[in-house]
PDB file of N, CA and C in Angstrom:
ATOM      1  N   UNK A   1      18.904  21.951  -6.461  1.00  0.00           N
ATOM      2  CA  UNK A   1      17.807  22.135  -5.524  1.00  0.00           C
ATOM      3  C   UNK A   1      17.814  23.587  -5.047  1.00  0.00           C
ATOM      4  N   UNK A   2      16.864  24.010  -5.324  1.00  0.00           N
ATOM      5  CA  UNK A   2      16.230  25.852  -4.183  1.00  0.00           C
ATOM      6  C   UNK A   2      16.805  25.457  -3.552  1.00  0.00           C
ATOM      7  N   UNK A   3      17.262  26.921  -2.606  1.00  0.00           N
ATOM      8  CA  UNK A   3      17.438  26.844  -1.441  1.00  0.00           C
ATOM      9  C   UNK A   3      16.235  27.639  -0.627  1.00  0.00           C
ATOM     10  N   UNK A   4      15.559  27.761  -1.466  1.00  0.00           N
ATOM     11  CA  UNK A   4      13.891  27.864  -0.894  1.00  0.00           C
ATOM     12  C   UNK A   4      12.628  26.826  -0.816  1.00  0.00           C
ATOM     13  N   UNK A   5      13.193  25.491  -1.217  1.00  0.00           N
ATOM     14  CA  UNK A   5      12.635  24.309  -1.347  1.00  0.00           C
ATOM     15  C   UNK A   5      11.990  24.250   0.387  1.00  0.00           C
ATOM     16  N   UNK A   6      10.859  23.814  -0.074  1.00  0.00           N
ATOM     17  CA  UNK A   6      10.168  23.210   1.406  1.00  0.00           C
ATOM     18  C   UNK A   6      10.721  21.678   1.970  1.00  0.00           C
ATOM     19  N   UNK A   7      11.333  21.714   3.003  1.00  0.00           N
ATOM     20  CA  UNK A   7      11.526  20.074   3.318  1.00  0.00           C
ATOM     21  C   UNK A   7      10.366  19.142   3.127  1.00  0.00           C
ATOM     22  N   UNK A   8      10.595  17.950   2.858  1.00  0.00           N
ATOM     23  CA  UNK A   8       9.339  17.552   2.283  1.00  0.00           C
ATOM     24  C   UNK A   8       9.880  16.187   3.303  1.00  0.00           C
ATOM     25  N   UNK A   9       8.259  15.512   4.161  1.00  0.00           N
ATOM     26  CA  UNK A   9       9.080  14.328   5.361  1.00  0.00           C
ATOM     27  C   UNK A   9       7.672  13.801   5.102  1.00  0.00           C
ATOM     28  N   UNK A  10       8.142  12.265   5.272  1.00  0.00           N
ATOM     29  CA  UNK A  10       7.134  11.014   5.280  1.00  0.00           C
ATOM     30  C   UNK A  10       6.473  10.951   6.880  1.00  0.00           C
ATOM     31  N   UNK A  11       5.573  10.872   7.066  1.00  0.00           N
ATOM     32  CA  UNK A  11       5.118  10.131   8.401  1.00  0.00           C
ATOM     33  C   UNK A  11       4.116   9.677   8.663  1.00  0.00           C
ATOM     34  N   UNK A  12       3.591   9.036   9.143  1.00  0.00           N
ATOM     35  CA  UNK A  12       2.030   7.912   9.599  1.00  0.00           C
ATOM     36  C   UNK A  12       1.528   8.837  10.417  1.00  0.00           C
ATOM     37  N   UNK A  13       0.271   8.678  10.091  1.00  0.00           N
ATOM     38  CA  UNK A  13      -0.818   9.348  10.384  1.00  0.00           C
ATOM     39  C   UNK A  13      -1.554   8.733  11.508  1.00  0.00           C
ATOM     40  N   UNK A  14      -1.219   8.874  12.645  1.00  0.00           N
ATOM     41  CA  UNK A  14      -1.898   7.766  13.653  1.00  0.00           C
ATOM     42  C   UNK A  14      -3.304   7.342  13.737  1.00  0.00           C
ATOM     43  N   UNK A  15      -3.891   8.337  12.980  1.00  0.00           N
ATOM     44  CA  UNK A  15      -5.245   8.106  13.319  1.00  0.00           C
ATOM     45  C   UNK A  15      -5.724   7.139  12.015  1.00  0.00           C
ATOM     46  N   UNK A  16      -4.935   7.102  10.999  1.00  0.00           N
ATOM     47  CA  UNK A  16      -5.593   6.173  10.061  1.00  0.00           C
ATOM     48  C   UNK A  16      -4.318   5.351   9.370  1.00  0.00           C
ATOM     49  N   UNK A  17      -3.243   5.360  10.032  1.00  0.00           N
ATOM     50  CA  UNK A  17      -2.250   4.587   9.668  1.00  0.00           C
ATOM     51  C   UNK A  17      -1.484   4.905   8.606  1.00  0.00           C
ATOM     52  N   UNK A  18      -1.866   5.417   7.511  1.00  0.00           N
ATOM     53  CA  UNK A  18      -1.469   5.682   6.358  1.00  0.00           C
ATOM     54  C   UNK A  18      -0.349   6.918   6.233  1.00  0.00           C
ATOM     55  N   UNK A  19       0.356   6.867   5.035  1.00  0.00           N
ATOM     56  CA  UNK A  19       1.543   7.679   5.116  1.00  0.00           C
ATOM     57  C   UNK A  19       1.802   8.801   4.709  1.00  0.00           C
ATOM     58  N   UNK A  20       1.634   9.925   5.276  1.00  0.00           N
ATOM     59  CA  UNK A  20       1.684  10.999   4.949  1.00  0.00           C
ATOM     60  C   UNK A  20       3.122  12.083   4.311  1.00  0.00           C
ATOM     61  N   UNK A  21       2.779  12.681   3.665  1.00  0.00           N
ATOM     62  CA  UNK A  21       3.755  13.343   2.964  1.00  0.00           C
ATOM     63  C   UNK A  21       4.026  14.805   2.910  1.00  0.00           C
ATOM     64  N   UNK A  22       4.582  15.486   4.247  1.00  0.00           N
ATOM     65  CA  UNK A  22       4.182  16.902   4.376  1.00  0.00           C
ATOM     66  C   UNK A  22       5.515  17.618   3.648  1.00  0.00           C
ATOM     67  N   UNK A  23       4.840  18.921   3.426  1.00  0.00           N
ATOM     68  CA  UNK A  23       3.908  19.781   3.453  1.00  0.00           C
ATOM     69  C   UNK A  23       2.785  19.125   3.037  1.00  0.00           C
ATOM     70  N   UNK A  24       1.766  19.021   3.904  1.00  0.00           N
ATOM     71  CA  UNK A  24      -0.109  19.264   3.386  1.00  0.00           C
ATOM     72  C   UNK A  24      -0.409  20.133   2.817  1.00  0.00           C
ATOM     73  N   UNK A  25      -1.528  20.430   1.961  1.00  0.00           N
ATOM     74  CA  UNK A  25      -1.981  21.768   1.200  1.00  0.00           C
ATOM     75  C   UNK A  25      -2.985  21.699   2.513  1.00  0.00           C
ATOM     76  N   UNK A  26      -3.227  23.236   3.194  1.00  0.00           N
ATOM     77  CA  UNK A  26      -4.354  23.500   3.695  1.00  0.00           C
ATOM     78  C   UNK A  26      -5.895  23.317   3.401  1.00  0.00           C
ATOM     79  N   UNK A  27      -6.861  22.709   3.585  1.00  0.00           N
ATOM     80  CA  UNK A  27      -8.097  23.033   3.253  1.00  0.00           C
ATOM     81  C   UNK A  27      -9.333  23.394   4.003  1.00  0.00           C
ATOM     82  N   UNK A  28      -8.284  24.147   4.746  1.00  0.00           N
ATOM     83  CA  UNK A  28      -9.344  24.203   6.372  1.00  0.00           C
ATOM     84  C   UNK A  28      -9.502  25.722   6.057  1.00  0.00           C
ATOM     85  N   UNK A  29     -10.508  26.576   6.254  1.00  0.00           N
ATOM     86  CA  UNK A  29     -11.291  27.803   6.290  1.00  0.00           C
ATOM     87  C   UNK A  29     -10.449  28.370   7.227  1.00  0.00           C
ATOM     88  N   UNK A  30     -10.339  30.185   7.441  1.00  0.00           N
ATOM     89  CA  UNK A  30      -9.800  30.528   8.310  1.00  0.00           C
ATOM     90  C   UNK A  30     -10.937  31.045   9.270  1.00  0.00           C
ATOM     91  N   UNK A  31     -10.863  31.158  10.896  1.00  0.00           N
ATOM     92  CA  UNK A  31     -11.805  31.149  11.556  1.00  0.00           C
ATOM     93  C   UNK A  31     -12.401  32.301  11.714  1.00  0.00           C
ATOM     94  N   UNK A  32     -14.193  33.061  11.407  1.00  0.00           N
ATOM     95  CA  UNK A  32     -14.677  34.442  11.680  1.00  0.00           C
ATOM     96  C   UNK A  32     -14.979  34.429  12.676  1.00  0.00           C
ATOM     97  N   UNK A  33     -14.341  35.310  13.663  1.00  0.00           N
ATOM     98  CA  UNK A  33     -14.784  35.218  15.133  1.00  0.00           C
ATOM     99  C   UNK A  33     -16.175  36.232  14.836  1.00  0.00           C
ATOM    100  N   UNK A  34     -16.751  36.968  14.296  1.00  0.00           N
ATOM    101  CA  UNK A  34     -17.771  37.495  14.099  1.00  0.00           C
ATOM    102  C   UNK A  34     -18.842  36.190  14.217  1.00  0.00           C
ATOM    103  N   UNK A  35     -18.381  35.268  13.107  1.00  0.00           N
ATOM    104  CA  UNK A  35     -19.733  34.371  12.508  1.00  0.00           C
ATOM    105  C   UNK A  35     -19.691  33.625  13.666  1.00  0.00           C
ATOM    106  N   UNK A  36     -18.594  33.092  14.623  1.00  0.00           N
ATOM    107  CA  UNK A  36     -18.484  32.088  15.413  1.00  0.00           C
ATOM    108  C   UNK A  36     -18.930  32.517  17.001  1.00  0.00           C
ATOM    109  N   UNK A  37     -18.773  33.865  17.265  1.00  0.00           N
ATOM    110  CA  UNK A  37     -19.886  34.212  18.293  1.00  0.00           C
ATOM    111  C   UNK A  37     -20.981  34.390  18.342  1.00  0.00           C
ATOM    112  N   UNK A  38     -21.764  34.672  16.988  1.00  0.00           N
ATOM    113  CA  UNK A  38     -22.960  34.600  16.721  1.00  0.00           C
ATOM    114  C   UNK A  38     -23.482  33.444  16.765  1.00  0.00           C
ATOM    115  N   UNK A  39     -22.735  32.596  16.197  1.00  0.00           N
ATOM    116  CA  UNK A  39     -23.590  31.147  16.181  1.00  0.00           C
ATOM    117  C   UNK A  39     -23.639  30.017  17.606  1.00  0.00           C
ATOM    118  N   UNK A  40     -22.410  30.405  18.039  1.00  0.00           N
ATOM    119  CA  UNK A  40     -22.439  30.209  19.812  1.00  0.00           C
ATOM    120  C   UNK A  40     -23.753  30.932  20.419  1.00  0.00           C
ATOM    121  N   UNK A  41     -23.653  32.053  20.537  1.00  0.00           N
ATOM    122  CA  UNK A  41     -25.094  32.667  20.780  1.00  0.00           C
ATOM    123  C   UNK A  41     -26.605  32.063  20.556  1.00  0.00           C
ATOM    124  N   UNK A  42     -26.382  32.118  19.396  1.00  0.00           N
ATOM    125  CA  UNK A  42     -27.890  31.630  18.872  1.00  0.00           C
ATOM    126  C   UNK A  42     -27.813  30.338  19.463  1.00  0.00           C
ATOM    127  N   UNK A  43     -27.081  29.194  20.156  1.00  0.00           N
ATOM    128  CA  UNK A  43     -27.274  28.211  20.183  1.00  0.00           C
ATOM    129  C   UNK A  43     -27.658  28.015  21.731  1.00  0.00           C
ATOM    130  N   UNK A  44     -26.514  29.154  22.103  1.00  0.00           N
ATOM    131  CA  UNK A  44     -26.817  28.581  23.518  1.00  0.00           C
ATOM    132  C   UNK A  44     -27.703  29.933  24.661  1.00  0.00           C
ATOM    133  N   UNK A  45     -27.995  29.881  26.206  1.00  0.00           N
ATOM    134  CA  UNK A  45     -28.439  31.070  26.960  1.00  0.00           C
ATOM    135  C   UNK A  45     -27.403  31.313  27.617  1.00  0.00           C
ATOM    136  N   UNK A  46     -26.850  32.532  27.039  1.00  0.00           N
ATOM    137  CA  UNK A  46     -25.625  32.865  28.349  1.00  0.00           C
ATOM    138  C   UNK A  46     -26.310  34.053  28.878  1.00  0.00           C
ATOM    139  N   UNK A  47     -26.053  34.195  30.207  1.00  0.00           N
ATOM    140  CA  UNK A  47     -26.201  35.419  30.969  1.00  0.00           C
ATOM    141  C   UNK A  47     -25.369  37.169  30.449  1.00  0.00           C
ATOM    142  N   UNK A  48     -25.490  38.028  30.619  1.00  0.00           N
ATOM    143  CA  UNK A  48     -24.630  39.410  30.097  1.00  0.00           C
ATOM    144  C   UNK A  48     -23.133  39.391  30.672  1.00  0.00           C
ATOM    145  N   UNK A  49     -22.921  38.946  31.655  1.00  0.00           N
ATOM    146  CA  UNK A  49     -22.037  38.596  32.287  1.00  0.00           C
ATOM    147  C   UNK A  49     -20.611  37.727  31.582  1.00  0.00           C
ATOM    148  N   UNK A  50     -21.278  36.717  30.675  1.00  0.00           N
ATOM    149  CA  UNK A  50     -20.654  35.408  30.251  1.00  0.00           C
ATOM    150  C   UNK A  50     -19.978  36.311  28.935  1.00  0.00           C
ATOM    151  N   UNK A  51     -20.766  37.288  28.131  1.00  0.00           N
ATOM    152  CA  UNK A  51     -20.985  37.507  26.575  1.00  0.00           C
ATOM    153  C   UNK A  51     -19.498  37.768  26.051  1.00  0.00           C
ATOM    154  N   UNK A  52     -19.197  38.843  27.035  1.00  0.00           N
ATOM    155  CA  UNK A  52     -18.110  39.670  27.124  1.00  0.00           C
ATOM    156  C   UNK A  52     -16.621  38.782  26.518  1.00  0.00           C
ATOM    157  N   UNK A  53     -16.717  37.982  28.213  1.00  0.00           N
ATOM    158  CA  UNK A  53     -15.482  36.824  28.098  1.00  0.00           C
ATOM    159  C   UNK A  53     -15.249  36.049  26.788  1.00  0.00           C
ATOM    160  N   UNK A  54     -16.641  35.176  26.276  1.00  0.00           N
ATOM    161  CA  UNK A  54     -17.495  34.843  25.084  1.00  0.00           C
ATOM    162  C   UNK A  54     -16.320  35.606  23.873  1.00  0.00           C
ATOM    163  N   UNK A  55     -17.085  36.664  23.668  1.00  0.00           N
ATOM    164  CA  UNK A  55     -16.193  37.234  22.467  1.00  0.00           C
ATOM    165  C   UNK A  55     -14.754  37.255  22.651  1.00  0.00           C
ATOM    166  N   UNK A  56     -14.419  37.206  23.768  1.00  0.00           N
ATOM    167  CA  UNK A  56     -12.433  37.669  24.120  1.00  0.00           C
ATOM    168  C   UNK A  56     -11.882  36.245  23.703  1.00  0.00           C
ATOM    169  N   UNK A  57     -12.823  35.101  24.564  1.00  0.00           N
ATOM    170  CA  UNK A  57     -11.896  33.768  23.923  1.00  0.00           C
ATOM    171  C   UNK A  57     -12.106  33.203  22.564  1.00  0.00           C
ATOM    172  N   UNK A  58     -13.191  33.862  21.753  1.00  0.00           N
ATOM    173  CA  UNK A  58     -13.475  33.490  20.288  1.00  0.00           C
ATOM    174  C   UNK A  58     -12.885  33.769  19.321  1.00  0.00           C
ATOM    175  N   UNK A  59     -12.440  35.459  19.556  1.00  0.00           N
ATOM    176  CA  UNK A  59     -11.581  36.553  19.315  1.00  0.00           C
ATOM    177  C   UNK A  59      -9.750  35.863  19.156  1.00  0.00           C
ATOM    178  N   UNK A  60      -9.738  35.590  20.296  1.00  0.00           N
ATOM    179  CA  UNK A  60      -8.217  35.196  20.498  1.00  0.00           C
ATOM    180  C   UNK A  60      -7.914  33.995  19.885  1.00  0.00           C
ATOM    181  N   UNK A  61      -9.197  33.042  20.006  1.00  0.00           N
ATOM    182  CA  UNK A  61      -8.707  31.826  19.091  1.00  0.00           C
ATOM    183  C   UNK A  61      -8.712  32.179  17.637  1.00  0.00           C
ATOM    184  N   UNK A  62      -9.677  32.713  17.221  1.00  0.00           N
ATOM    185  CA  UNK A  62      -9.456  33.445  15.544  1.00  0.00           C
ATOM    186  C   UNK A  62      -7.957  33.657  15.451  1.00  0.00           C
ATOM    187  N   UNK A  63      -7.368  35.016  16.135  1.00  0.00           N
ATOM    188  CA  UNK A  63      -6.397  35.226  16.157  1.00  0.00           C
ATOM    189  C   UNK A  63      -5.437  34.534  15.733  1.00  0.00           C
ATOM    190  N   UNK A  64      -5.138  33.497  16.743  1.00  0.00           N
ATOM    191  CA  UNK A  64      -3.848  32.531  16.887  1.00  0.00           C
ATOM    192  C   UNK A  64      -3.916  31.431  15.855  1.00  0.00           C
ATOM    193  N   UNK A  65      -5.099  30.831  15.593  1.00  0.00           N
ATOM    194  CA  UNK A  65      -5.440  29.863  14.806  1.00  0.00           C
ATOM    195  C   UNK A  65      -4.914  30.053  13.572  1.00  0.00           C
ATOM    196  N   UNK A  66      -5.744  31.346  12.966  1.00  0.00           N
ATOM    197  CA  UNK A  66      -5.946  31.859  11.988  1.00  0.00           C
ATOM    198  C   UNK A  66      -4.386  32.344  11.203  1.00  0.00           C
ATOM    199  N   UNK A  67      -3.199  32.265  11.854  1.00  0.00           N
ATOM    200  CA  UNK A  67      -1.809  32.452  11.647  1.00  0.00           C
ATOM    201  C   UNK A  67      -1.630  31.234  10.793  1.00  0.00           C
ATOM    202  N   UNK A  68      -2.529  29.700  11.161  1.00  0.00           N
ATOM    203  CA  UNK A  68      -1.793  28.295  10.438  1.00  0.00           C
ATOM    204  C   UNK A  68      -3.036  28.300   9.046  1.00  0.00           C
ATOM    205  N   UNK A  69      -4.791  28.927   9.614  1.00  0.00           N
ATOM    206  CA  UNK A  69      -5.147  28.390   8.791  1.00  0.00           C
ATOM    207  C   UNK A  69      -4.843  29.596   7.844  1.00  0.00           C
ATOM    208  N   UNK A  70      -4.413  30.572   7.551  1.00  0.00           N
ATOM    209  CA  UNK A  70      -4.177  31.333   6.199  1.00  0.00           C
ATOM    210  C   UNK A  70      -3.222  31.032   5.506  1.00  0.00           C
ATOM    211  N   UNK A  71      -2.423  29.803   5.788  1.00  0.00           N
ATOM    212  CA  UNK A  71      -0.771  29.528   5.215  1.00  0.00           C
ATOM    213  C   UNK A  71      -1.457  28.421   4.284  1.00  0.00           C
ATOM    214  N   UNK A  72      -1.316  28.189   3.062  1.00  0.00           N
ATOM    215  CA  UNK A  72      -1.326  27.546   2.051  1.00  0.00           C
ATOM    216  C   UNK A  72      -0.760  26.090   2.345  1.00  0.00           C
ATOM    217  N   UNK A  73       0.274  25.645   2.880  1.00  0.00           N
ATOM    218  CA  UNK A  73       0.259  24.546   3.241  1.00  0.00           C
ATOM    219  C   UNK A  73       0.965  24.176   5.070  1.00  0.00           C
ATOM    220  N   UNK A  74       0.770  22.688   5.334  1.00  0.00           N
ATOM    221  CA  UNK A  74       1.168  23.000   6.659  1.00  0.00           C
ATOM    222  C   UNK A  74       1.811  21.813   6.938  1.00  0.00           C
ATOM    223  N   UNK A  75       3.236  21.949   8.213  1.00  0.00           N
ATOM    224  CA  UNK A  75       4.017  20.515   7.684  1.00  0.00           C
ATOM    225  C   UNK A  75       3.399  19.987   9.044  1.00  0.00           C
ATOM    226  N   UNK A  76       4.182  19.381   9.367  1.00  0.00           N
ATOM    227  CA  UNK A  76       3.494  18.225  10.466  1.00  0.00           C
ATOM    228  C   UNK A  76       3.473  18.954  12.116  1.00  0.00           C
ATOM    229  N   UNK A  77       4.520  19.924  12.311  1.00  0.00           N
ATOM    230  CA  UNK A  77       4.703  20.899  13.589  1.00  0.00           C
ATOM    231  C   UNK A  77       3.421  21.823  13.307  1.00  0.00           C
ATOM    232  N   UNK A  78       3.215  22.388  12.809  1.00  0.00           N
ATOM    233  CA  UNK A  78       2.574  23.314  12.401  1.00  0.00           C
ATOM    234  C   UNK A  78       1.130  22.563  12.597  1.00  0.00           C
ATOM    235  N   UNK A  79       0.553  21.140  11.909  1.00  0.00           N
ATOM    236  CA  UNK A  79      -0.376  20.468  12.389  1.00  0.00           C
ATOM    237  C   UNK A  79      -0.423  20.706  13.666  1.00  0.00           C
ATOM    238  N   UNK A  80       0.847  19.976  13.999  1.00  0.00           N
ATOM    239  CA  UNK A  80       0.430  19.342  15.644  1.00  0.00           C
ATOM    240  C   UNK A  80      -0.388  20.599  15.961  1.00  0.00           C
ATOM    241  N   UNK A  81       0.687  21.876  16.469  1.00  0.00           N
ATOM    242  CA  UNK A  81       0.287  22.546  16.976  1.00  0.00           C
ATOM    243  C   UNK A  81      -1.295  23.463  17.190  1.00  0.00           C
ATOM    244  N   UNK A  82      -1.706  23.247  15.463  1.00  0.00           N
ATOM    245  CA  UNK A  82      -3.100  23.463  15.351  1.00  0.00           C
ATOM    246  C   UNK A  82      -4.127  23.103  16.091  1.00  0.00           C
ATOM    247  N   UNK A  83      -3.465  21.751  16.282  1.00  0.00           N
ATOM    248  CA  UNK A  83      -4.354  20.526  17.133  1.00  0.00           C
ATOM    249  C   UNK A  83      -4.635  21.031  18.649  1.00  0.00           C
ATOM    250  N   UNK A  84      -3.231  21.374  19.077  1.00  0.00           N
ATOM    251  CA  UNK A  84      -3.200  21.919  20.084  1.00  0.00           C
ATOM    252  C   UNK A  84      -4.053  22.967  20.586  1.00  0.00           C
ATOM    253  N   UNK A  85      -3.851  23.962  19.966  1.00  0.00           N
ATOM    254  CA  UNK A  85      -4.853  25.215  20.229  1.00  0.00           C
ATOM    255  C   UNK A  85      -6.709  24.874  19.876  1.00  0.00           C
ATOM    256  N   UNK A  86      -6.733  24.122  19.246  1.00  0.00           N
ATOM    257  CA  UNK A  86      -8.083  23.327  18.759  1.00  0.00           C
ATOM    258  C   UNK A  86      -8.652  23.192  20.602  1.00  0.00           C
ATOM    259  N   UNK A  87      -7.708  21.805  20.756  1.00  0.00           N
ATOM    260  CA  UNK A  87      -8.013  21.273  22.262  1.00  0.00           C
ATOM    261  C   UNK A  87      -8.073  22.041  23.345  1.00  0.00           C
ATOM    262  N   UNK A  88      -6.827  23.092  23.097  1.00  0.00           N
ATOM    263  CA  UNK A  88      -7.271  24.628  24.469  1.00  0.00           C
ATOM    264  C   UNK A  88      -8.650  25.014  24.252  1.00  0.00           C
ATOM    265  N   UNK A  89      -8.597  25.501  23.016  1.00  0.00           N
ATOM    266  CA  UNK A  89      -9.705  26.212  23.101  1.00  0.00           C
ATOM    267  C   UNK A  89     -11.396  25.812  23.271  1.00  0.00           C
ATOM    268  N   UNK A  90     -11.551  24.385  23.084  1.00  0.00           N
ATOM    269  CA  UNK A  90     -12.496  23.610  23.135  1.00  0.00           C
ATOM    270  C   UNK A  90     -12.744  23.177  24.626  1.00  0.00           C
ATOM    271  N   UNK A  91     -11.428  23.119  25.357  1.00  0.00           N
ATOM    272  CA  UNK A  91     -11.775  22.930  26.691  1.00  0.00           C
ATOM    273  C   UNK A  91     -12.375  24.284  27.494  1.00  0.00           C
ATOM    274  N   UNK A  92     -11.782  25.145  26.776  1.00  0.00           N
ATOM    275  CA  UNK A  92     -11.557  26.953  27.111  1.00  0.00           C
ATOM    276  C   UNK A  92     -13.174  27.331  27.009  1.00  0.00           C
ATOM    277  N   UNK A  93     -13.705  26.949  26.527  1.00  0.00           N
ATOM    278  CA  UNK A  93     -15.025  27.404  25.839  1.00  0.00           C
ATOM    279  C   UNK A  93     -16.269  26.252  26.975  1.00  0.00           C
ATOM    280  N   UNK A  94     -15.663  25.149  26.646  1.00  0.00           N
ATOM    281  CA  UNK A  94     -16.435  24.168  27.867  1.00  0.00           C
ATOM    282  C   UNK A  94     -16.727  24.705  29.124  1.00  0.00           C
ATOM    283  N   UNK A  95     -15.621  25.229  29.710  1.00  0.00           N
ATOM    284  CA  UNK A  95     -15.413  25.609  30.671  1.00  0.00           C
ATOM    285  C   UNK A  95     -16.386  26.890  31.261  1.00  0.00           C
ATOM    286  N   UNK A  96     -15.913  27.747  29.900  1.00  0.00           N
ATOM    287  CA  UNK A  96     -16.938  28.962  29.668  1.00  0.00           C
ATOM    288  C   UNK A  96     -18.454  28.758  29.311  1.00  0.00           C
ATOM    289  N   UNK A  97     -18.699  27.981  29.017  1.00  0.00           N
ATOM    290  CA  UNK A  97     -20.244  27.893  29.050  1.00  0.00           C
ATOM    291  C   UNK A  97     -21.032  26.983  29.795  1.00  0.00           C
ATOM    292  N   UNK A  98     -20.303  25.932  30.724  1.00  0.00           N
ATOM    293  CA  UNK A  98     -20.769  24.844  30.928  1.00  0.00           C
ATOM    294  C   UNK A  98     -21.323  23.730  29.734  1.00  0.00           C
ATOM    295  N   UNK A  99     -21.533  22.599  30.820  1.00  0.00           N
ATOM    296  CA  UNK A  99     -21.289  21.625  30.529  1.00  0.00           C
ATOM    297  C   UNK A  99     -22.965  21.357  29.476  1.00  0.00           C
ATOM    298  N   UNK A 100     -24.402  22.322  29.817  1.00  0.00           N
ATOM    299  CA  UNK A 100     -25.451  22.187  29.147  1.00  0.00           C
ATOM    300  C   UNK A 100     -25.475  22.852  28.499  1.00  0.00           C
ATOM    301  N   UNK A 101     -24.829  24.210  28.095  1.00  0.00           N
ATOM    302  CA  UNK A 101     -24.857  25.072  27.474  1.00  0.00           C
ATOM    303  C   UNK A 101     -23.531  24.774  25.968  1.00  0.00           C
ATOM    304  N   UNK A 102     -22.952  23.836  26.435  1.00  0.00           N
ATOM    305  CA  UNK A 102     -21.839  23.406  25.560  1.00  0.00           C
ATOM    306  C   UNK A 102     -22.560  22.266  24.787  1.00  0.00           C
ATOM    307  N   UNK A 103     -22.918  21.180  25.067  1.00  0.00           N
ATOM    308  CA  UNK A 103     -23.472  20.029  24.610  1.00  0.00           C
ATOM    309  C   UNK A 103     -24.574  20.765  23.169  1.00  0.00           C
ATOM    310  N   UNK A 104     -24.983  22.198  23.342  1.00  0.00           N
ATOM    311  CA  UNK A 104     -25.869  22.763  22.879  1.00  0.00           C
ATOM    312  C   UNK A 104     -25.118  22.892  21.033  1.00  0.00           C
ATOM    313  N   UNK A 105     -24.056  22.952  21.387  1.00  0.00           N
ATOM    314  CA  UNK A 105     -23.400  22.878  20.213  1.00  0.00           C
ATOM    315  C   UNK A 105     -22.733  22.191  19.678  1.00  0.00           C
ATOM    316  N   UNK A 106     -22.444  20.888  20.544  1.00  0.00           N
ATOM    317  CA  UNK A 106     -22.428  19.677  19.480  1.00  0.00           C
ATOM    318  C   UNK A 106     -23.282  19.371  18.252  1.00  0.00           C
ATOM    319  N   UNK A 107     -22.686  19.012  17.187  1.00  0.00           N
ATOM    320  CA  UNK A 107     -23.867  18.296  15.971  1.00  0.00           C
ATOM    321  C   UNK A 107     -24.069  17.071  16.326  1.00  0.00           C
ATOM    322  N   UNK A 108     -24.911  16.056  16.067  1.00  0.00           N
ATOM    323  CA  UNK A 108     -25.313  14.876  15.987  1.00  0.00           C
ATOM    324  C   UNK A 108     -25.232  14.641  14.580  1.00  0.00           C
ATOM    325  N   UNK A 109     -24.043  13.774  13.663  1.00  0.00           N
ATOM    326  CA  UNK A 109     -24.595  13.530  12.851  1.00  0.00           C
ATOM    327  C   UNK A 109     -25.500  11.560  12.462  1.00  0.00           C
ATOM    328  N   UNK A 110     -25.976  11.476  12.177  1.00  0.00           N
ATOM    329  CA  UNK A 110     -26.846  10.348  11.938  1.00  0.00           C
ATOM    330  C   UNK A 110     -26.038   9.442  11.136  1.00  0.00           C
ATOM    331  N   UNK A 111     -25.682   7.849  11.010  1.00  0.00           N
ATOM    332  CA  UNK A 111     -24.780   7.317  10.222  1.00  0.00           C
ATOM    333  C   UNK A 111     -25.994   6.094   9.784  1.00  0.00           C
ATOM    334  N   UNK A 112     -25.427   6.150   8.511  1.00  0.00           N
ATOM    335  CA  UNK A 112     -26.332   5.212   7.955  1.00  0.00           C
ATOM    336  C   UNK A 112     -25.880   3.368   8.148  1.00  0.00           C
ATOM    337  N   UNK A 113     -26.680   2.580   9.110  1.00  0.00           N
ATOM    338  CA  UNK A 113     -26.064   1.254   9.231  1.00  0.00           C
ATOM    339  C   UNK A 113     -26.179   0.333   8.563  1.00  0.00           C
TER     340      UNK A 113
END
């Protein structure tokens, strides 16, 4: 065995029960804080005031994020933690735009019954 071998660990996936086998291969995009303030923008009315902050917390989540999503695969810490900064920053941004100005960028998608 390498001694550059990746540990390789079984674990359930809470959200769908099933058994996972990490390392995961990544298939998640890494985040453009360019494309992702623009499209915040276009969606929602912020004041000149808001824009600033706007780019600093879009900016920083690129940043930090962008450390797990450029890694080729990711074990289960490395998930969690993704998750984590996901949920900061989603509250981070709520916060920052309010609560009508946020809803603005939810999708609706339609499910067929």
């Amino acid at each position: 065995m390498s001694l550059f071998a990746q540990e390789t660990t079984l674990s359930i996936d809470e959200d769908s029960g099933f058994e996972v086998q990490y390392p995961i291969k990544n298939t998640l995009k890494p985040v453009d804080a360019k494309k992702e303030t623009k499209l915040i923008l276009s969606k929602t009315q912020l004041d000149k005031e808001t824009i600033p902050e706007l780019k600093k917390l879009v900016h920083l989540h690129a940043k930090e994020s962008n450390v797990y999503l450029k890694s080729k695969t990711f074990t289960r810490e490395q998930q969690m933690e993704l998750k984590e900064l996901e949920t900061k920053y989603k509250f981070e941004l709520r916060s920052l735009l309010g609560e009508e100005n946020y809803r603005k960028l939810l999708v609706v998608v339609p499910l067929d019954s």
